[in-house]
PDB file of N, CA and C in Angstrom:
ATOM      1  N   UNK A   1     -14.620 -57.155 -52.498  1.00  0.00           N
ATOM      2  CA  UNK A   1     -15.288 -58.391 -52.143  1.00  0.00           C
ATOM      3  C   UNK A   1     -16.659 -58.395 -52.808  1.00  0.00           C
ATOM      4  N   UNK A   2     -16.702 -59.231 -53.609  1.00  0.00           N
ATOM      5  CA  UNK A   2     -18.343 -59.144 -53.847  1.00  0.00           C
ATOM      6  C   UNK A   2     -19.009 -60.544 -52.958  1.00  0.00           C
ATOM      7  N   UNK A   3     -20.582 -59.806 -53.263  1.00  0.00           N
ATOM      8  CA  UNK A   3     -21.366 -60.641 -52.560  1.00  0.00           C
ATOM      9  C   UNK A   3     -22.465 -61.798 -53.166  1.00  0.00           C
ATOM     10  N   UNK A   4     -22.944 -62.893 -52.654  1.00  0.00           N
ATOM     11  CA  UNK A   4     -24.205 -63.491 -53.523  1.00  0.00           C
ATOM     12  C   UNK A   4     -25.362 -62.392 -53.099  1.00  0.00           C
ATOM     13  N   UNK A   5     -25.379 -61.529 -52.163  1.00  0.00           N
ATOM     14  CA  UNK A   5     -26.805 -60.966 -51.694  1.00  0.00           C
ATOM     15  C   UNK A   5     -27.002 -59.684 -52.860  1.00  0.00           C
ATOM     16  N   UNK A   6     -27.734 -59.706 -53.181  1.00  0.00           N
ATOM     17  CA  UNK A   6     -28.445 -57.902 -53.566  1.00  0.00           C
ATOM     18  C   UNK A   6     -29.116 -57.488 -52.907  1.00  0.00           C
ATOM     19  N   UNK A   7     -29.304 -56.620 -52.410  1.00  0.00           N
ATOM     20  CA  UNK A   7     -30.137 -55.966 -51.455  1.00  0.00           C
ATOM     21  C   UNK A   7     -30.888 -54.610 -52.264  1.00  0.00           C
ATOM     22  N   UNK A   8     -32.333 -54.704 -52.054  1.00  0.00           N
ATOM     23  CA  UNK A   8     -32.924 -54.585 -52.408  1.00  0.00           C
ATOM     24  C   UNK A   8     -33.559 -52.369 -51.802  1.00  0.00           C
ATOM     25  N   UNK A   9     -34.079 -51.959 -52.325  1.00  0.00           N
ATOM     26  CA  UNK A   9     -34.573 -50.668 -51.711  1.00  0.00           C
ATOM     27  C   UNK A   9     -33.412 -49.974 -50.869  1.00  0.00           C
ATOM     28  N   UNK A  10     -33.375 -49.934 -49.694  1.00  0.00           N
ATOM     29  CA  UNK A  10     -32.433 -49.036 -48.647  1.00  0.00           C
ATOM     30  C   UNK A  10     -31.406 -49.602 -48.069  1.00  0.00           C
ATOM     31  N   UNK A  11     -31.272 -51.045 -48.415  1.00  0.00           N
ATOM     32  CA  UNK A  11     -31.014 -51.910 -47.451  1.00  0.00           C
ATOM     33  C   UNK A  11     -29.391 -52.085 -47.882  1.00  0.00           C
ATOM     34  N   UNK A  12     -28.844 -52.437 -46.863  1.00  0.00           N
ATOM     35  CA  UNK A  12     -27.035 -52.743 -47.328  1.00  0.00           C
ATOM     36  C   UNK A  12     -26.745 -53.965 -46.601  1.00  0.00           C
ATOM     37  N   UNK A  13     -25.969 -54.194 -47.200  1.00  0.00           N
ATOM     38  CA  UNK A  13     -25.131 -55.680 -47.326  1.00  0.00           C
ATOM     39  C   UNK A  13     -23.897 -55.198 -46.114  1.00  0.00           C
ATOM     40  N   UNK A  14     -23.581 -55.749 -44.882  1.00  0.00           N
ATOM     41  CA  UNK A  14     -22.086 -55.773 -44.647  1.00  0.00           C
ATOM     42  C   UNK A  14     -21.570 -56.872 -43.858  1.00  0.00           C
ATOM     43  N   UNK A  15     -20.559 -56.757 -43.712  1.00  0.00           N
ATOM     44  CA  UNK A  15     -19.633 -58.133 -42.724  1.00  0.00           C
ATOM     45  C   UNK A  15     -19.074 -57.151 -41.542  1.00  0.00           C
ATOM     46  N   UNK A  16     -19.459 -57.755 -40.296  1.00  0.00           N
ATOM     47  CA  UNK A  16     -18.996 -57.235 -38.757  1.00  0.00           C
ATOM     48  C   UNK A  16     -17.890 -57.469 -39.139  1.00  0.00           C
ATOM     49  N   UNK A  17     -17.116 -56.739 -38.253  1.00  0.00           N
ATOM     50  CA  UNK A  17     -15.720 -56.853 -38.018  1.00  0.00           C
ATOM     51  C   UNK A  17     -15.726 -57.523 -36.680  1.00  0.00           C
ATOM     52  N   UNK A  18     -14.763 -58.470 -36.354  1.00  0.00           N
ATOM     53  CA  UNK A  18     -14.590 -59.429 -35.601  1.00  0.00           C
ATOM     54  C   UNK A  18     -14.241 -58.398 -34.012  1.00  0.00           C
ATOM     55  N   UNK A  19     -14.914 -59.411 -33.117  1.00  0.00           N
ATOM     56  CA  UNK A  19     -14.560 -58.740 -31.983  1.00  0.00           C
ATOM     57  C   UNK A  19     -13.119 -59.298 -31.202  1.00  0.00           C
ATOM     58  N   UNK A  20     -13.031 -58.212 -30.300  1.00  0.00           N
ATOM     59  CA  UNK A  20     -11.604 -58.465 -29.764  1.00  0.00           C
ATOM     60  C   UNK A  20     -11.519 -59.839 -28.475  1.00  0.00           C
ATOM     61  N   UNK A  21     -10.533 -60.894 -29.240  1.00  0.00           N
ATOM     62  CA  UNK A  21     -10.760 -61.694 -28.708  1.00  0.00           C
ATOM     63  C   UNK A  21      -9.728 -61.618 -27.130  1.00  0.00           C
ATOM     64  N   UNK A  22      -8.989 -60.524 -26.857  1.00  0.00           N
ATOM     65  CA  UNK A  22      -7.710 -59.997 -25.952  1.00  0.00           C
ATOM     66  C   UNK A  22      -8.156 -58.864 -25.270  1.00  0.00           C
ATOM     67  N   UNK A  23      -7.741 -58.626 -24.126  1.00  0.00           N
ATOM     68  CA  UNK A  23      -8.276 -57.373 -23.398  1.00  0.00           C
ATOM     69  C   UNK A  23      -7.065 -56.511 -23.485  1.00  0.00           C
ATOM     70  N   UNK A  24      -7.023 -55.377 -23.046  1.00  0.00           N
ATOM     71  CA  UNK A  24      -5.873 -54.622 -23.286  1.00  0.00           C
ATOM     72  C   UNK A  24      -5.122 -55.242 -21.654  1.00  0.00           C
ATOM     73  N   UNK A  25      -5.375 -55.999 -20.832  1.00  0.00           N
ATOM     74  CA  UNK A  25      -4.385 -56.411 -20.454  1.00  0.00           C
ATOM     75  C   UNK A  25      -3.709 -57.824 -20.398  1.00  0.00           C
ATOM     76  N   UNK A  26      -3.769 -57.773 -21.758  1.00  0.00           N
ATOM     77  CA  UNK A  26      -3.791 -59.228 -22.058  1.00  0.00           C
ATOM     78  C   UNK A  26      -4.475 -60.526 -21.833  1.00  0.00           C
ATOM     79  N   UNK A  27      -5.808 -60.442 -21.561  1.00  0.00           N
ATOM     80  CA  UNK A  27      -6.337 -61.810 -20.899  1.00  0.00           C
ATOM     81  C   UNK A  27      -7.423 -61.908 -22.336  1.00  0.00           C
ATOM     82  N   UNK A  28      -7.443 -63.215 -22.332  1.00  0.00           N
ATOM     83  CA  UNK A  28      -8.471 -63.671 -23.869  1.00  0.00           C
ATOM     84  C   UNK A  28      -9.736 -63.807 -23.232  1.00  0.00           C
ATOM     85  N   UNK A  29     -10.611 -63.142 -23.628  1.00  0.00           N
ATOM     86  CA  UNK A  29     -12.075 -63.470 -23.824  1.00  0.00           C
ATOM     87  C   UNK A  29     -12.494 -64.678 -24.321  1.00  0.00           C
ATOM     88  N   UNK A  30     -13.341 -65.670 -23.745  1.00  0.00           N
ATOM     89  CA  UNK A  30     -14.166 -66.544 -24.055  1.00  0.00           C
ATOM     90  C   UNK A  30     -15.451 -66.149 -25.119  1.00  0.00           C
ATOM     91  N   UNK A  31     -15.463 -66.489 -26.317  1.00  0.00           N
ATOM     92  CA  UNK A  31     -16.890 -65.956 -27.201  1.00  0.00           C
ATOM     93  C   UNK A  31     -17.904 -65.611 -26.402  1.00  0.00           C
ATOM     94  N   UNK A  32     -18.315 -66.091 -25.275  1.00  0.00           N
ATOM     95  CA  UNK A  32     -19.718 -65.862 -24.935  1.00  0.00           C
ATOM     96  C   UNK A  32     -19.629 -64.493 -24.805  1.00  0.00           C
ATOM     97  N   UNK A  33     -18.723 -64.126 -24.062  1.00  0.00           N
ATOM     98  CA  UNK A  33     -17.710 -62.901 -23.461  1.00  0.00           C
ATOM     99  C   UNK A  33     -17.385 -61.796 -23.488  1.00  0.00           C
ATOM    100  N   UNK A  34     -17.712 -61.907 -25.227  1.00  0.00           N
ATOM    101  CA  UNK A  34     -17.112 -60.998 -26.188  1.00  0.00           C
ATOM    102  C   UNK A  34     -18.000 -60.528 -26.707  1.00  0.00           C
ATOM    103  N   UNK A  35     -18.258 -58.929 -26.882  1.00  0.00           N
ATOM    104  CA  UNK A  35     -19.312 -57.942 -27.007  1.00  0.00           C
ATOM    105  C   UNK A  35     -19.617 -57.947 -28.590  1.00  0.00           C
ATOM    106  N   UNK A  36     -20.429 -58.629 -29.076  1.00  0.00           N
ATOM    107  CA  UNK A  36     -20.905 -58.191 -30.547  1.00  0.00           C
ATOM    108  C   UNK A  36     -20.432 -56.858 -31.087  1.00  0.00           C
ATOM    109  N   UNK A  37     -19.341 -57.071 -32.402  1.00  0.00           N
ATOM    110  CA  UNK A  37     -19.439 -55.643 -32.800  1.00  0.00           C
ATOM    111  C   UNK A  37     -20.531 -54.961 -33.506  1.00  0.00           C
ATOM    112  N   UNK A  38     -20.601 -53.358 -33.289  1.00  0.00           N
ATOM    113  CA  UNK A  38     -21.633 -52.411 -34.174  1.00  0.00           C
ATOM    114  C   UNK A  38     -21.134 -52.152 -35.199  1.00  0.00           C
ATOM    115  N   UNK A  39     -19.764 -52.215 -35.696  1.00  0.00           N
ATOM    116  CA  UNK A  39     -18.707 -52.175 -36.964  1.00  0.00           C
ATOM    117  C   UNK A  39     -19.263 -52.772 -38.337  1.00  0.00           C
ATOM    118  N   UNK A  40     -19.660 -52.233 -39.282  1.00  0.00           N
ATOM    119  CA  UNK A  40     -18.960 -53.292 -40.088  1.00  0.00           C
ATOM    120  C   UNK A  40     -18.699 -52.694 -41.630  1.00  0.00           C
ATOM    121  N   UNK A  41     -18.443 -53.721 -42.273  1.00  0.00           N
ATOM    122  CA  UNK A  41     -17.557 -52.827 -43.422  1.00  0.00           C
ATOM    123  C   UNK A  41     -18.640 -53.009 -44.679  1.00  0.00           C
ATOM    124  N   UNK A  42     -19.310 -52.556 -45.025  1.00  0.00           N
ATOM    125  CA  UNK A  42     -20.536 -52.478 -46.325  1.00  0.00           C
ATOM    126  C   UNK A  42     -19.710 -53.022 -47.711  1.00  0.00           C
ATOM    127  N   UNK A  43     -20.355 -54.173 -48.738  1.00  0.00           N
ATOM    128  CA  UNK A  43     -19.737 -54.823 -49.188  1.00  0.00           C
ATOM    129  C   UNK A  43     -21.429 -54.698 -50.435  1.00  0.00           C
ATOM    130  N   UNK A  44     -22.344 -54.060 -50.052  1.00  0.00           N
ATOM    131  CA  UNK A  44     -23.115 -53.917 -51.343  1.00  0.00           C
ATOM    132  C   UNK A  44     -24.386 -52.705 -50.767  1.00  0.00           C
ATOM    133  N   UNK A  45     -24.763 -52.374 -51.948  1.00  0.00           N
ATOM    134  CA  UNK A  45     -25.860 -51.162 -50.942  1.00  0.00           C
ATOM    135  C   UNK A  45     -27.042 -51.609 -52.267  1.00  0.00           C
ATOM    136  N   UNK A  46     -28.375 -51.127 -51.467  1.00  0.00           N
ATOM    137  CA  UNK A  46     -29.327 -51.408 -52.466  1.00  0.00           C
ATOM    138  C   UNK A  46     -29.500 -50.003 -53.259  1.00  0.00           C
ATOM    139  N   UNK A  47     -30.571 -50.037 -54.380  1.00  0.00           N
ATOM    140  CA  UNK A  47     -30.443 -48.745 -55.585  1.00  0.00           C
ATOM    141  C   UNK A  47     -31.309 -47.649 -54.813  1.00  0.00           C
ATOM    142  N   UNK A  48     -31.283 -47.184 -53.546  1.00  0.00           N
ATOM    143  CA  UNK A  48     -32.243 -46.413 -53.090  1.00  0.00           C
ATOM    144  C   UNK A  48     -31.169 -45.729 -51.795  1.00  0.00           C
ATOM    145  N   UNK A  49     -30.110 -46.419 -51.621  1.00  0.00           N
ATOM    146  CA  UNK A  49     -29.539 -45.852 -50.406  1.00  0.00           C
ATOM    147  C   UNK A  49     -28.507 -44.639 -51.224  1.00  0.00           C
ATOM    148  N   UNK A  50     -28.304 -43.774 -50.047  1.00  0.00           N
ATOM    149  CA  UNK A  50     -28.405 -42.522 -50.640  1.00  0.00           C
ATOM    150  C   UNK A  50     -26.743 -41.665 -49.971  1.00  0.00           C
ATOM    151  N   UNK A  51     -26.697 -42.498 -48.976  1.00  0.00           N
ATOM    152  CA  UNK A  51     -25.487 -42.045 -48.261  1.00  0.00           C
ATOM    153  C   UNK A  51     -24.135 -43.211 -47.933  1.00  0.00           C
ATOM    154  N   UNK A  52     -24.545 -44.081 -47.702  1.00  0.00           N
ATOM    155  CA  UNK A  52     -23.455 -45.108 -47.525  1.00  0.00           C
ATOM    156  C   UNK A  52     -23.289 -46.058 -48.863  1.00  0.00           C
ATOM    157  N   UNK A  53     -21.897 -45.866 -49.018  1.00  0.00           N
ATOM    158  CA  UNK A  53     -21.651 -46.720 -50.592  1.00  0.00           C
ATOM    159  C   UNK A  53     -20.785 -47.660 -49.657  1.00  0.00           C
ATOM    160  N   UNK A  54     -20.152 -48.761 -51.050  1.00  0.00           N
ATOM    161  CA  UNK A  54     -19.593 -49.617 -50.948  1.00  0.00           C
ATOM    162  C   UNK A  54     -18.090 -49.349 -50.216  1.00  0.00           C
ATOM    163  N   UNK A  55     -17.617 -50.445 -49.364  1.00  0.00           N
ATOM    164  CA  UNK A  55     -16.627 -49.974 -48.811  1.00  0.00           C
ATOM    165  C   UNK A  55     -16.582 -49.201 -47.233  1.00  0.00           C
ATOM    166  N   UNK A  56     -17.305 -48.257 -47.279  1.00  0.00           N
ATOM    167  CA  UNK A  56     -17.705 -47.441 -45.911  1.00  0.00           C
ATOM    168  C   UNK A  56     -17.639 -48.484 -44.787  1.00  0.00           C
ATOM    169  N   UNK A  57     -17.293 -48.227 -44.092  1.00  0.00           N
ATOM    170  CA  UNK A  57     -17.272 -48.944 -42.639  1.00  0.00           C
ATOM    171  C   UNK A  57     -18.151 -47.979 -41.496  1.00  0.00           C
ATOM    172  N   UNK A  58     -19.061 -48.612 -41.287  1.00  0.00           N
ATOM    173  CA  UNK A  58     -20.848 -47.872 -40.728  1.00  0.00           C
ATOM    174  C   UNK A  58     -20.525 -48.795 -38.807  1.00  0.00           C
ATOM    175  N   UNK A  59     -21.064 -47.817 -38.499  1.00  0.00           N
ATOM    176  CA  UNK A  59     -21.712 -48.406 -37.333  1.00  0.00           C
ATOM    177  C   UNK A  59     -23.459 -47.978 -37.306  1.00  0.00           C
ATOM    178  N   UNK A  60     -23.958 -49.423 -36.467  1.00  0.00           N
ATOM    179  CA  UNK A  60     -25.313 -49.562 -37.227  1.00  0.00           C
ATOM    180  C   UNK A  60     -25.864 -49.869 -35.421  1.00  0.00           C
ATOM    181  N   UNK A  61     -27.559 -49.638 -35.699  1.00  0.00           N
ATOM    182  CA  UNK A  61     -28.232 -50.107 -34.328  1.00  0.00           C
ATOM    183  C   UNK A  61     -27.850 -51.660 -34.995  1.00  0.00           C
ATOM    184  N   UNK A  62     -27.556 -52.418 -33.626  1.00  0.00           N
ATOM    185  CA  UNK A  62     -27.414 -53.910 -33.825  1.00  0.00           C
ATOM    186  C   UNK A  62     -28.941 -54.807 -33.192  1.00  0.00           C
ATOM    187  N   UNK A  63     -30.020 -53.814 -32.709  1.00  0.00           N
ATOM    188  CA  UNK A  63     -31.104 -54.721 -32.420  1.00  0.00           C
ATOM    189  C   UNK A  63     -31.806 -54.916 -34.016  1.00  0.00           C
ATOM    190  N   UNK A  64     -31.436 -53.970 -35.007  1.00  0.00           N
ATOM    191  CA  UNK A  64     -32.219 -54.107 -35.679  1.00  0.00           C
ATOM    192  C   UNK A  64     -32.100 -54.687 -37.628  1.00  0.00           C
ATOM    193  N   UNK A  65     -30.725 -55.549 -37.320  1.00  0.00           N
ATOM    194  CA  UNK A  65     -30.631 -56.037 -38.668  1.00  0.00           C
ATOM    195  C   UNK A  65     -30.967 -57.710 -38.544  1.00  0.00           C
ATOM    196  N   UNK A  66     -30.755 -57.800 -40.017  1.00  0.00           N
ATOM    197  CA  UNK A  66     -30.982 -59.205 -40.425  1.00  0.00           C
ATOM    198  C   UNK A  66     -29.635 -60.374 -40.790  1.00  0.00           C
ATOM    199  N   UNK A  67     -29.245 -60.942 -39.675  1.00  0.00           N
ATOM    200  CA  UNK A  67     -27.885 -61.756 -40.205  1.00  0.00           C
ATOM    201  C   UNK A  67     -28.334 -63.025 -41.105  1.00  0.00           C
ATOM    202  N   UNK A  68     -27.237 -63.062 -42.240  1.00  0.00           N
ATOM    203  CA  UNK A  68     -27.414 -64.261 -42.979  1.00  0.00           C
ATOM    204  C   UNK A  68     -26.199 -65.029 -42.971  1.00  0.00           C
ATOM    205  N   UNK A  69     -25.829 -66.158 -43.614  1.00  0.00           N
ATOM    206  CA  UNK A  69     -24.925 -66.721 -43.213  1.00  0.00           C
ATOM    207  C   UNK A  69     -24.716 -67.184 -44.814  1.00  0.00           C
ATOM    208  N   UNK A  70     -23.763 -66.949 -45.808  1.00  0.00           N
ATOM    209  CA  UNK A  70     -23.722 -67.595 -47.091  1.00  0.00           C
ATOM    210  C   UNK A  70     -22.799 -67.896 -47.765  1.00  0.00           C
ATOM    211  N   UNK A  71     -21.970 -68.985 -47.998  1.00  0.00           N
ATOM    212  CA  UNK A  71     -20.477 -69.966 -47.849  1.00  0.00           C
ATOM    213  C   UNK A  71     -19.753 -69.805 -46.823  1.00  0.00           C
ATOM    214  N   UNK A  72     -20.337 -69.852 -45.490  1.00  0.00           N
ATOM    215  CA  UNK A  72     -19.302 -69.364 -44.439  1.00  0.00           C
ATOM    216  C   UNK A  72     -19.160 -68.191 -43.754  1.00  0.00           C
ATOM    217  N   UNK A  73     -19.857 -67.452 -44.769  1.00  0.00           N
ATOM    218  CA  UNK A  73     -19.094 -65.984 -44.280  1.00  0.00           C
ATOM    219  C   UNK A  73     -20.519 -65.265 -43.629  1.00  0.00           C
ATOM    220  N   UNK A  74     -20.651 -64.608 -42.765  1.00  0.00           N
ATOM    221  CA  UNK A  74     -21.401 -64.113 -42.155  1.00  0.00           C
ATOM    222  C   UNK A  74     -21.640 -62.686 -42.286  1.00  0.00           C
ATOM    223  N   UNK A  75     -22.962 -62.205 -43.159  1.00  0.00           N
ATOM    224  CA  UNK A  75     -23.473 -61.078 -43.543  1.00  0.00           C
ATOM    225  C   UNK A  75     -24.392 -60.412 -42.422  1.00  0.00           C
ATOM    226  N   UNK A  76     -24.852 -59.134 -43.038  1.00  0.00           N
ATOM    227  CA  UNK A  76     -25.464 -58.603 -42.042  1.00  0.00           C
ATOM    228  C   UNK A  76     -26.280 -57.103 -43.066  1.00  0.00           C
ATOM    229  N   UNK A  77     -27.369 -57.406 -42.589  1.00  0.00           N
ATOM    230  CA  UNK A  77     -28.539 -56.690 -43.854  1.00  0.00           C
ATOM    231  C   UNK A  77     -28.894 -55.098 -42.491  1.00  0.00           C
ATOM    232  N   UNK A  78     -28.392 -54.447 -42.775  1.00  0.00           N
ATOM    233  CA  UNK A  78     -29.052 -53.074 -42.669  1.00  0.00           C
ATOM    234  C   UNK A  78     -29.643 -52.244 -43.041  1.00  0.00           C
ATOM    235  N   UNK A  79     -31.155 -51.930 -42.520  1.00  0.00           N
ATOM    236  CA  UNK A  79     -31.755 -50.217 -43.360  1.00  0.00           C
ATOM    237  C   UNK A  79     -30.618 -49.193 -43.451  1.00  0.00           C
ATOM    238  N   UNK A  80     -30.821 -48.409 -44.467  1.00  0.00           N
ATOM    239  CA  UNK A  80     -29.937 -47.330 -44.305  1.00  0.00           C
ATOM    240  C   UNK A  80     -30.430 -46.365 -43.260  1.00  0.00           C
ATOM    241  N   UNK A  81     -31.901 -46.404 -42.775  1.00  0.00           N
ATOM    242  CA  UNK A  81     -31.851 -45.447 -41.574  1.00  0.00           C
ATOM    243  C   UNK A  81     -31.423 -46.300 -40.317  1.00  0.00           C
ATOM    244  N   UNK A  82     -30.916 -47.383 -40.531  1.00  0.00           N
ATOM    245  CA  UNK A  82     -30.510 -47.591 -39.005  1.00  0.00           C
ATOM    246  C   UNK A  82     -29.146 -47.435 -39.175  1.00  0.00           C
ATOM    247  N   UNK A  83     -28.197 -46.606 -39.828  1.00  0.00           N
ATOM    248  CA  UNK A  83     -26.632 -46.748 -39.759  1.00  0.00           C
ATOM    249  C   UNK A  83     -26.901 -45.417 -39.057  1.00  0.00           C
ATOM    250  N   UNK A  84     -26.079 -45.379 -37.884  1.00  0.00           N
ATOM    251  CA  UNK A  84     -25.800 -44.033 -36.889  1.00  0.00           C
ATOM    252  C   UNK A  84     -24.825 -43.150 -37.809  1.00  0.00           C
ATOM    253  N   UNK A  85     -23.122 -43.888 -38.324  1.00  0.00           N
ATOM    254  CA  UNK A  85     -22.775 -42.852 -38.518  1.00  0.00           C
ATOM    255  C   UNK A  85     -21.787 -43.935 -39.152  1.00  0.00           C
ATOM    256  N   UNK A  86     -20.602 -43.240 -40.034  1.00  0.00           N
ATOM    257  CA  UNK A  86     -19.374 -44.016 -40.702  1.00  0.00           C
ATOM    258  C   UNK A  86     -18.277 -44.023 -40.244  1.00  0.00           C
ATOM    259  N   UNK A  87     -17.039 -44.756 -40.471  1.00  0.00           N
ATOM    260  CA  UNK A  87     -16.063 -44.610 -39.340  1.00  0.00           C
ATOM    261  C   UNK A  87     -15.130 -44.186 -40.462  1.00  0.00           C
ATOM    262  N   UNK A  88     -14.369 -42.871 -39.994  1.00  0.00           N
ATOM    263  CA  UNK A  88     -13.411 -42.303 -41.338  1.00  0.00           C
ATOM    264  C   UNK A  88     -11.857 -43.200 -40.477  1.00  0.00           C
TER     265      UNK A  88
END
């Protein structure tokens, strides 16, 4: 997937992964409802980040990024020191 963003110094580019709109006993969540994911799948990294490349699927602190919104699709700008850890 490429992106319009470059991200600049430490910073990475990714798209949340959608939250679960079903409970495991079957009942659907209403959006309000539904817990923001920490997921997401990195889709560009800036020339300074050092550990998470393209592709990686990171979980990140979520108080502390920058969402953008660009043809629709909904990005999400992370420092590389705020990614906790990667999901193998």
């Amino acid at each position: 997937m490429s992106t319009p963003l470059r991200p600049l110094g430490d910073y990475i580019v990714a798209v949340s992964e959608e939250a679960e709109a079903k409970t495991a006993s079957g009942l659907y969540l209403p959006d309000k409802a539904q817990e923001k994911p920490k997921i997401a799948k990195v889709v560009a990294t800036g020339p300074s980040a050092k550990q998470v490349k393209i592709g990686n699927r990171i979980v990140y602190k979520s108080y502390s990024t920058t969402d953008v919104k660009v043809a629709d699709i909904e990005y999400v700008l992370v420092k590389e020191e705020d990614v906790l850890a990667t999901v193998q």
